[in-house]
Protein backbone atom coordinates (compact mmCIF):
# COMPACT_ATOMS: atom_id res chain seq x y z
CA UNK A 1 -25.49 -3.28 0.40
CA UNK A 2 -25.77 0.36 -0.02
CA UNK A 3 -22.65 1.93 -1.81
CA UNK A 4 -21.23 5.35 -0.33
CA UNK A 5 -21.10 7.65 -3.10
CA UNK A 6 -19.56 10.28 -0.72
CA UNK A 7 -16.32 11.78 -1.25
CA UNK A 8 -13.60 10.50 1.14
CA UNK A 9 -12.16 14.19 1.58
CA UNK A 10 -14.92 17.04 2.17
CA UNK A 11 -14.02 19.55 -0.75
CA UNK A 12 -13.55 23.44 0.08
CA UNK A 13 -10.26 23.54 2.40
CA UNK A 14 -8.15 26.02 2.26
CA UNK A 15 -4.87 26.35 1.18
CA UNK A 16 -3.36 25.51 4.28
CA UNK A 17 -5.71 23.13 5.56
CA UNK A 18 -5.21 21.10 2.08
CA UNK A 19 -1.14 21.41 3.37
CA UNK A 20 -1.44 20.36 6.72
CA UNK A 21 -3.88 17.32 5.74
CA UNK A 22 -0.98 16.03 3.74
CA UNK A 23 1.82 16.89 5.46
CA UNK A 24 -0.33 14.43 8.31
CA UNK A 25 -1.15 11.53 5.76
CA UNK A 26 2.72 11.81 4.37
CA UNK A 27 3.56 11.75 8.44
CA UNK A 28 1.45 8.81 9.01
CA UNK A 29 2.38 7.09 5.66
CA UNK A 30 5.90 6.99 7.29
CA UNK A 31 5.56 6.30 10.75
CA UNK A 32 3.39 3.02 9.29
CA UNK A 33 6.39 1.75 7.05
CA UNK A 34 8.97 2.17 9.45
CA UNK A 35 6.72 0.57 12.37
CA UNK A 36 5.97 -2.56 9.61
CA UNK A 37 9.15 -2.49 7.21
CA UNK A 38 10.36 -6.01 7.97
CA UNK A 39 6.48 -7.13 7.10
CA UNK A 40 6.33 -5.31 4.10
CA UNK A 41 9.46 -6.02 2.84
CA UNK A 42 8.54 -10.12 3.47
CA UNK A 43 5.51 -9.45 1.90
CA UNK A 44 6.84 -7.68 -1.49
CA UNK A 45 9.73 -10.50 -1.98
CA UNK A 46 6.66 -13.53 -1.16
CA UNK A 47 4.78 -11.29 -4.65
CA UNK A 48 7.91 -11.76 -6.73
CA UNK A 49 8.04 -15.35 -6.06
CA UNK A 50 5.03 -16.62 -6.89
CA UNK A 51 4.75 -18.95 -10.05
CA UNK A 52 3.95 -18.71 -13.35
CA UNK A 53 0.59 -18.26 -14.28
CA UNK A 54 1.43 -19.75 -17.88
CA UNK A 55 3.40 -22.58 -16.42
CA UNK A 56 2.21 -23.05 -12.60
CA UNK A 57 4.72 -26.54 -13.09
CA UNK A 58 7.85 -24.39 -12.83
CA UNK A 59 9.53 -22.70 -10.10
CA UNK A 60 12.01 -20.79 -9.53
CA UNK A 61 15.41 -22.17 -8.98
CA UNK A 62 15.81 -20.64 -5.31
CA UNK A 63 12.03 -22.18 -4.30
CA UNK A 64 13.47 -26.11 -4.42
């Protein structure tokens, strides 16, 4: 497998070309959560319940 060593933004915009690209991403970033916020929201509280590394024998009291 060949790894791509390319940049993932080309560099040399201008000033307002560097604006509008992230004014987009923000835009996009946005329209994604609200579209998905249920999911993510499901997904973050499933990451705060997970066991214990250190003792994978207890749980939390709410998982029973």
């Amino acid at each position: 497998m060949k790894i791509n060593n390319k940049p993932l933004f080309p560099d040399g915009l201008s000033d307002e070309a560097a604006s509008v690209l992230c004014a987009f991403l923000y835009a996009l970033a946005d329209a994604c959560e609200s579209r998905y916020l249920a999911q993510l929201l499901r997904h973050r509280e499933a990451q705060q319940t997970l066991y214990d590394p250190e003792h994978p024998w207890r749980f939390r009291p709410t998982d029973r």
